[in-house]
Protein backbone atom coordinates (compact mmCIF):
# COMPACT_ATOMS: atom_id res chain seq x y z
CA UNK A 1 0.00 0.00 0.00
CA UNK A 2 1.38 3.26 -0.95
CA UNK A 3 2.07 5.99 1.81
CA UNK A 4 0.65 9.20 1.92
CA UNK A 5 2.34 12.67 2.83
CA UNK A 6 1.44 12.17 6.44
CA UNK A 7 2.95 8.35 6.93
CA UNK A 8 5.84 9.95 5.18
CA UNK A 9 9.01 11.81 6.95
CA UNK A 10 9.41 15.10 6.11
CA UNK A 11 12.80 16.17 4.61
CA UNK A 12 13.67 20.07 4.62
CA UNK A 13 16.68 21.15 2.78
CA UNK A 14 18.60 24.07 4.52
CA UNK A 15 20.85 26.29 2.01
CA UNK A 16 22.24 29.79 1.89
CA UNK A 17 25.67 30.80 0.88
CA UNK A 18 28.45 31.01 3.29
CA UNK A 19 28.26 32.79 6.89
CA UNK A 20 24.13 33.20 5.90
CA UNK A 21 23.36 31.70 9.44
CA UNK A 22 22.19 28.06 8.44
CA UNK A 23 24.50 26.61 11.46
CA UNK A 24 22.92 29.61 13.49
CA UNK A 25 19.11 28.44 12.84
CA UNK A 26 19.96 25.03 13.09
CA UNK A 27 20.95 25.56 17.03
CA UNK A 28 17.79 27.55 17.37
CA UNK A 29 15.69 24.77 15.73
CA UNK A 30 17.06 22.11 18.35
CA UNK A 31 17.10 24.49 20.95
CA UNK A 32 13.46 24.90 20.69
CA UNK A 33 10.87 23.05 22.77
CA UNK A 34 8.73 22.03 20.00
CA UNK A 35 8.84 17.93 20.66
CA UNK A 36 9.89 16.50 17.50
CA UNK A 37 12.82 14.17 17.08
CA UNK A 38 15.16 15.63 14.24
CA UNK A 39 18.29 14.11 12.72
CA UNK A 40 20.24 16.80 11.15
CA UNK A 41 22.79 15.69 7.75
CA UNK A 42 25.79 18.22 7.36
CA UNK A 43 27.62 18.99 4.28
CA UNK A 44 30.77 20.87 4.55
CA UNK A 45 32.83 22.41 1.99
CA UNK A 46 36.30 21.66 3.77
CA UNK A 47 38.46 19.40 4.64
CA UNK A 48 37.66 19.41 8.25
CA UNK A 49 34.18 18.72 9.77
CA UNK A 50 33.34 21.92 12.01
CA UNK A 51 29.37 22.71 11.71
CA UNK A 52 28.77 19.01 14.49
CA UNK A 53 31.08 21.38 17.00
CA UNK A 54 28.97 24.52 16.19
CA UNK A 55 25.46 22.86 16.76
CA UNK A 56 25.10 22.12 21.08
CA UNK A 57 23.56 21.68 23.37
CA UNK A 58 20.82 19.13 21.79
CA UNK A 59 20.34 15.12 21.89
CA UNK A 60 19.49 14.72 17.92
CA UNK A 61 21.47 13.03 16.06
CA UNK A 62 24.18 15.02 13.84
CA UNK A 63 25.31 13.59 11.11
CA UNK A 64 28.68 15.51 8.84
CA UNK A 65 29.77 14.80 5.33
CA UNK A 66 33.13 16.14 4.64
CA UNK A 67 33.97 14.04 1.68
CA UNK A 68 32.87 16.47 -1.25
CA UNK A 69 30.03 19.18 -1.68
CA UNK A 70 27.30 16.65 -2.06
CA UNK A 71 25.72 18.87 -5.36
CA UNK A 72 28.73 18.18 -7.62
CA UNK A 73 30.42 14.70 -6.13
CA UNK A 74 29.35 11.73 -6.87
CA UNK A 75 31.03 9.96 -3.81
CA UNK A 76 29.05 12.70 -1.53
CA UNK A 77 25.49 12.05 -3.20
CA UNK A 78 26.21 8.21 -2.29
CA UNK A 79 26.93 9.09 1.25
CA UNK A 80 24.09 11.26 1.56
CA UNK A 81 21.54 8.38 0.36
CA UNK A 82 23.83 5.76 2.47
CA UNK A 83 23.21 8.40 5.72
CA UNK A 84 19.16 8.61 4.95
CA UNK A 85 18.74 4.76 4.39
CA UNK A 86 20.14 4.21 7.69
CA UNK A 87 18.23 6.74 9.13
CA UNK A 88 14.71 5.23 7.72
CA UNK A 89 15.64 1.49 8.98
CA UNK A 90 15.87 2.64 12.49
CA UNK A 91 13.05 1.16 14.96
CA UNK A 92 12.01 4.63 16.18
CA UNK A 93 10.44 6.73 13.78
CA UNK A 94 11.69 10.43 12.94
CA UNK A 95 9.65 13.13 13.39
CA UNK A 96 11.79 15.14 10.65
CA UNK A 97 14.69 15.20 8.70
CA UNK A 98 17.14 18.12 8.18
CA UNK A 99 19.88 18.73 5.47
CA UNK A 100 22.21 21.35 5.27
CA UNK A 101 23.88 22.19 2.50
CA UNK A 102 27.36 23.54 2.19
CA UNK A 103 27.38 27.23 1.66
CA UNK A 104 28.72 27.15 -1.89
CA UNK A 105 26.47 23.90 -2.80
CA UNK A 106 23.33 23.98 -5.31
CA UNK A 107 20.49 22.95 -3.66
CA UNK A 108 18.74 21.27 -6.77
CA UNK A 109 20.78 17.53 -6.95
CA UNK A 110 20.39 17.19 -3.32
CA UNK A 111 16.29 17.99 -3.97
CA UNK A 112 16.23 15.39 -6.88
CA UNK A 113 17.58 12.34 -4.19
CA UNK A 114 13.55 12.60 -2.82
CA UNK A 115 12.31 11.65 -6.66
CA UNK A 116 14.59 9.61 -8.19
CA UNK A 117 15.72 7.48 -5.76
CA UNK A 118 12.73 5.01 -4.91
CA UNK A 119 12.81 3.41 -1.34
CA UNK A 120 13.66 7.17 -0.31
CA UNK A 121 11.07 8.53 -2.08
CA UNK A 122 8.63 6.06 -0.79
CA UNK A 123 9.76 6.89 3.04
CA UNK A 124 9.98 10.63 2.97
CA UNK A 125 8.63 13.88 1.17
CA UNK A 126 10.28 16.71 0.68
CA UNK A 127 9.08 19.17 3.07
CA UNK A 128 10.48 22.54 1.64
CA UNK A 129 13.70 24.44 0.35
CA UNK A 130 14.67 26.71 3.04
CA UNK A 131 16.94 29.88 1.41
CA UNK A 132 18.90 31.95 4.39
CA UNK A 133 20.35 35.17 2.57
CA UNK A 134 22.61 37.37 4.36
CA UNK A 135 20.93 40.88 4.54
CA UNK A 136 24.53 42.26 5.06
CA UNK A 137 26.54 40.79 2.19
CA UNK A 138 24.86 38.78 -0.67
CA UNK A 139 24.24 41.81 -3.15
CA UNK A 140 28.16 41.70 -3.44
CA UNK A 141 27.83 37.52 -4.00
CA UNK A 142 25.19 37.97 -6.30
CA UNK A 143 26.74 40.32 -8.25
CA UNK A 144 30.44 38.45 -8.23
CA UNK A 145 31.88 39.38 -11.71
CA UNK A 146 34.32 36.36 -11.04
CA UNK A 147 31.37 33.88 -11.75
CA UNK A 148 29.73 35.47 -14.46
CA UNK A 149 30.74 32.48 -16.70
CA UNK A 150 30.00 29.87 -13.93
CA UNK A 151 27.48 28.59 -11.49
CA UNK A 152 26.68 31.01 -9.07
CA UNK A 153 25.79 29.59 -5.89
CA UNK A 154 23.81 32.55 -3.95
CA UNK A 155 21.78 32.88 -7.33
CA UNK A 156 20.86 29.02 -7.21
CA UNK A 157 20.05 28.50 -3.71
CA UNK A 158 17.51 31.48 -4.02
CA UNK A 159 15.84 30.64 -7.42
CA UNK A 160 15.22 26.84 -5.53
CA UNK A 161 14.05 27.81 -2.49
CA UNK A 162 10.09 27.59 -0.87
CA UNK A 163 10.67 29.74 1.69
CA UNK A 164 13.34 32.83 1.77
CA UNK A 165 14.63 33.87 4.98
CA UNK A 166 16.81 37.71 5.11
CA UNK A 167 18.79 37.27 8.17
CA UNK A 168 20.84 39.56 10.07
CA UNK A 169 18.77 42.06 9.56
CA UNK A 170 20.23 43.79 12.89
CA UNK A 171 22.93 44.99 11.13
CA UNK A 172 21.53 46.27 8.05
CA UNK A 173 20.58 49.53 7.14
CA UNK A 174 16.66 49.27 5.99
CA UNK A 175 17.55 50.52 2.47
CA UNK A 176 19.97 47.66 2.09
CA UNK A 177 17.23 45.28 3.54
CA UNK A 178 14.88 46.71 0.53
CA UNK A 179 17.52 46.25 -1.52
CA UNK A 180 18.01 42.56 -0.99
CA UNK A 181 14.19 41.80 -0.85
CA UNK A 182 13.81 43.30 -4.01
CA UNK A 183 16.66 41.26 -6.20
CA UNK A 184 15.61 38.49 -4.00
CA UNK A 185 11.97 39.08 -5.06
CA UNK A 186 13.21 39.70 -9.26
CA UNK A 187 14.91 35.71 -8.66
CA UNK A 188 12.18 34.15 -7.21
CA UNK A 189 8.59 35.51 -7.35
CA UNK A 190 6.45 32.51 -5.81
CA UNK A 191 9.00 32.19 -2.38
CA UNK A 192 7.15 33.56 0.43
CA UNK A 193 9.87 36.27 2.24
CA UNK A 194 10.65 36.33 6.00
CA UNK A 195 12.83 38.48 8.39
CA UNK A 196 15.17 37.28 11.06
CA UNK A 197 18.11 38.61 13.12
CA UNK A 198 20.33 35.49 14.56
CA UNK A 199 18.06 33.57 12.42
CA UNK A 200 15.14 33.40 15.16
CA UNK A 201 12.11 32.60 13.63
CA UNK A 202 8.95 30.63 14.40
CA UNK A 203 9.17 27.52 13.10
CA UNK A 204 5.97 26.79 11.52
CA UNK A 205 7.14 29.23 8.70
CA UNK A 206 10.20 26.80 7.64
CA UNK A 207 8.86 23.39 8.82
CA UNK A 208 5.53 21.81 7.87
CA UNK A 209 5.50 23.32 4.51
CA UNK A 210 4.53 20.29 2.32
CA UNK A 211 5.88 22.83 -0.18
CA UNK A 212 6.67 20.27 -3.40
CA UNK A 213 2.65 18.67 -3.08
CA UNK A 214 1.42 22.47 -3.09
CA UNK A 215 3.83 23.24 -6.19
CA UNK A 216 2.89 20.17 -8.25
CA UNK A 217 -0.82 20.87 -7.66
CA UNK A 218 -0.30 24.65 -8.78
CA UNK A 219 1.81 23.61 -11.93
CA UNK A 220 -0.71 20.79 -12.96
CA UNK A 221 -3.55 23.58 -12.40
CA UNK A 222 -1.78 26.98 -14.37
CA UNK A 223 -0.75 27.41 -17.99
CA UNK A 224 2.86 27.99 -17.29
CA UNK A 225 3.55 29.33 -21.01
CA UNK A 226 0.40 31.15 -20.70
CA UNK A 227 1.20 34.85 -21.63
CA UNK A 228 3.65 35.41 -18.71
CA UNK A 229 7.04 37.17 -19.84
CA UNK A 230 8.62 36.59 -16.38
CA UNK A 231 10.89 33.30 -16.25
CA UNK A 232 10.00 30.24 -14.34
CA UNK A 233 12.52 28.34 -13.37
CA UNK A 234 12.68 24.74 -13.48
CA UNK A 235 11.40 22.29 -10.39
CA UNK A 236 13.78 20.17 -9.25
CA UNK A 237 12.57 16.99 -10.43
CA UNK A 238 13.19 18.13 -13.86
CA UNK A 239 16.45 20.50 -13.78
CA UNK A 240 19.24 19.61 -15.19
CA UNK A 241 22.07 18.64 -11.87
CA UNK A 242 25.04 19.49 -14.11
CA UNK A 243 26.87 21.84 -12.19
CA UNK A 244 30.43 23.32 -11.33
CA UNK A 245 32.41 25.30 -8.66
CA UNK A 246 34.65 28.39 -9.13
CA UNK A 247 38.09 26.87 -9.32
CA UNK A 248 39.70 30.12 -7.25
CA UNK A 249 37.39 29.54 -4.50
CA UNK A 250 39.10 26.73 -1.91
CA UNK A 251 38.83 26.17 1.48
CA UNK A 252 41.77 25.98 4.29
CA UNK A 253 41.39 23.61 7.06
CA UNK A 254 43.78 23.76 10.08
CA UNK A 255 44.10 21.83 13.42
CA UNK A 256 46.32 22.64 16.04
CA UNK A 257 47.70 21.07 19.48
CA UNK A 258 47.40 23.48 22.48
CA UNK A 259 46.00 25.94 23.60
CA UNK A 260 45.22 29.61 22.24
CA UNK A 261 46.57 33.16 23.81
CA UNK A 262 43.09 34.95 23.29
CA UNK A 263 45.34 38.73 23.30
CA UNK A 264 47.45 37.25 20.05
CA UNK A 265 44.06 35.64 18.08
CA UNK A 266 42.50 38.71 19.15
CA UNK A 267 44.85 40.73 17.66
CA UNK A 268 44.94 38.71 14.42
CA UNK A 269 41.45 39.10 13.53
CA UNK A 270 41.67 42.67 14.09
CA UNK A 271 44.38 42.49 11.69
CA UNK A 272 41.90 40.78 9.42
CA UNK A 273 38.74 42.93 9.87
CA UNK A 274 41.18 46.25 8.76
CA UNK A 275 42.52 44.31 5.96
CA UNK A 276 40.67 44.11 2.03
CA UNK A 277 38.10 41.16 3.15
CA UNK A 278 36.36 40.83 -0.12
CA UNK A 279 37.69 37.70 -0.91
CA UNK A 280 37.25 36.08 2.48
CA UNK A 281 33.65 34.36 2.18
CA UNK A 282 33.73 32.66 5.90
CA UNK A 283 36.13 31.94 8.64
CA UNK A 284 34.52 29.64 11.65
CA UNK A 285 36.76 27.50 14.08
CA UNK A 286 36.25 26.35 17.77
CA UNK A 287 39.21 26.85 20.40
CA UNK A 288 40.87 25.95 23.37
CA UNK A 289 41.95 29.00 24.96
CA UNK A 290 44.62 29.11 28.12
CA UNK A 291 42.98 29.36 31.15
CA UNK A 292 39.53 29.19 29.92
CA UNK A 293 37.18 26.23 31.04
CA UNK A 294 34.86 27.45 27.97
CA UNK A 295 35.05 26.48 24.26
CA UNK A 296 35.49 29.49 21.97
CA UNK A 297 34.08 29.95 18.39
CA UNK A 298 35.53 31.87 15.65
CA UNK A 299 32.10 33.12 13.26
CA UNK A 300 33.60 35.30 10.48
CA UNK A 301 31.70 36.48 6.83
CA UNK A 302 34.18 38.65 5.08
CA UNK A 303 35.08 41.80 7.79
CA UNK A 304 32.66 40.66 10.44
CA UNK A 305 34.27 38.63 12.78
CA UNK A 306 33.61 37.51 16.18
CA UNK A 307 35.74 35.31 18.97
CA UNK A 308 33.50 34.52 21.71
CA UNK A 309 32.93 31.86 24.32
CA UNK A 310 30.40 29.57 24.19
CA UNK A 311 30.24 26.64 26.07
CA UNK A 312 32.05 25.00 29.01
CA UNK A 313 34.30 21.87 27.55
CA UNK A 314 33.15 19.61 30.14
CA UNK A 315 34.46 16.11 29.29
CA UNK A 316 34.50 16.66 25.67
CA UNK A 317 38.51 16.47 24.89
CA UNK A 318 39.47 20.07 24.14
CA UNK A 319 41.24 20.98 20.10
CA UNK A 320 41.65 24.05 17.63
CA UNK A 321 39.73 23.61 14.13
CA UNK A 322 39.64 26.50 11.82
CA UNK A 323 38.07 26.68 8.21
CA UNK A 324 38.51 29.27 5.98
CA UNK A 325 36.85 29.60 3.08
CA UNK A 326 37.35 32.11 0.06
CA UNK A 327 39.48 33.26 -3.04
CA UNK A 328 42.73 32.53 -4.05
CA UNK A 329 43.62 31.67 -0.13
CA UNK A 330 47.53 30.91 1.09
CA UNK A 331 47.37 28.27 3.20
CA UNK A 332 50.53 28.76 4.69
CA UNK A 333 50.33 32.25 5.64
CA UNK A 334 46.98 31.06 7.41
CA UNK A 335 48.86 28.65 8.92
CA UNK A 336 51.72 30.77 10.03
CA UNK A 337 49.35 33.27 11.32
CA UNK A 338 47.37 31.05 13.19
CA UNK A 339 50.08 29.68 14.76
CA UNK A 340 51.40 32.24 15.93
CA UNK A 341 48.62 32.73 17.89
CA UNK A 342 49.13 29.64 20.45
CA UNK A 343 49.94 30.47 24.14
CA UNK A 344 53.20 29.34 25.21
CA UNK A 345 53.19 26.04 26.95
């Protein structure tokens, strides 16, 4: 007997480009008391895993991929499907299913996995696209000259997406906020718009959407080539998943032994914030810092960078994991630079 929606689990893809706030949200999703039991899937674009370290303080189950931006690599697409088969044979049922993108990923290939791959399909539905744009810096992503002749990610992620969330809109002016709604708005016409600042918002705006059902009906029910001279852009079960990354944009991962001085990294990123940023698309790292029973994070999108404690380490065994992601990066002046930063032992 075939399922319906409701017997099915709901699967919500998260994207955004980089330092949008998707980790951000995702804390505030767990964090909230609304009763559901979530497993979250994590794609990274690096070579280290640090998005599990950023998400606390819940009991769901976190799954990372690090092996390949799971729009583009074929080994990361397998381990995607591999992580949500084992998720659907487990006894106890999910309430809901989360995937978050990397921030340079297209969200349409990871969208196709809940049509064209049958025992998934038959076990889940795709809930809803969920688009976080950075009120602060995505008109400068969207119009990057440096990917004219390439995928550009920010564009993508909007033009798929159900929902479209403007974060951070604490820190932009309102005439850059109209601004943003308005190119969003010229990408993607249908998306219903939200506001957030630290990506707060009520839940039953991005979850519970049964967005794909309501978009079938509406394209089986309107004359798509009827008299419209606006594009519509394809749905996701048809679109083409052919798709490539800007070659200049890498990422840096480093790990280090020891322990932090928090004067020298503080210091550093100073350094960093007076320095031309525009090529620095995110910086976020978790530390060990001398003398300090609490974990620190690093957050950083382009100038705006903060070094903060977060947690206490309890028994989790203390490190220092840094990505940086960006153009034409020199890994071993990072490197250098970061350790320089270590207290002495």
């Amino acid at each position: 007997m075939q399922k319906t929606v409701k017997d099915k689990i709901p699967v919500t893809v998260l994207t955004g480009f980089l330092g949008a706030g998707k980790t951000t949200l995702l804390n505030y999703i767990l964090r909230e008391n609304h009763g559901m039991k979530i497993a979250v899937i994590e794609n990274e674009f690096g070579e280290i895993g640090i998005d599990g370290d950023l998400v606390i303080g819940s009991t769901e189950e976190i799954f990372e991929m690090t092996n390949g931006c799971v729009c583009c690599v074929a080994e990361a697409r397998d381990d995607l499907l591999r992580v949500i088969r084992q998720l659907l044979d487990r006894p106890d049922r999910l309430d809901h299913i989360i995937i978050e993108t990397s921030g340079l990923a297209d969200p349409y290939p990871v969208a196709q996995t809940f049509f064209l791959d049958d025992p998934i399909r038959d076990e889940t539905n795709l809930d809803g696209v969920i688009a976080l744009v950075d009120a602060k810096h995505i008109l400068q992503h969207l119009d990057d000259a440096d990917v004219d002749a390439l995928d550009n990610q920010a564009v993508d992620q909007i033009v798929c997406a159900d929902r479209i969330v403007i974060n951070k809109v604490d820190i932009a002016a309102e005439a850059e906020i109209a601004e943003v709604t308005r190119r969003v708005k010229k990408l993607n016409e249908t998306a219903e718009i939200v506001r957030s600042s630290f990506a707060q918002i009520d839940l039953g705006k991005i979850l519970g959407l049964a967005a794909f059902d309501r978009n079938r009906t509406m394209a089986a029910e309107i004359d798509l080539d009827g008299g419209h001279d606006h594009v519509h852009h394809p749905a996701p079960w048809d679109r083409d998943a052919s798709h490539s990354h800007d070659a200049s944009v890498s990422s840096v991962g480093i790990e280090l032994q020891g322990h932090m001085d928090p004067a020298a990294m503080t210091r550093w990123l100073d350094e960093i914030r007076h320095s031309d940023t525009a090529d620095l698309f995110r910086m976020k790292g978790i530390f060990s810092v001398k003398g300090d029973d609490y974990c620190y994070v690093l957050h950083g999108v382009h100038g705006e960078i903060e070094f903060r404690p977060n947690h206490p380490w309890a028994d989790e065994p203390r490190c220092n994991k840094m990505i940086v992601i960006g153009r034409n990066l020199d890994r071993n002046t990072l490197t250098q630079n970061l350790k320089k930063c270590l207290a002495a032992a």
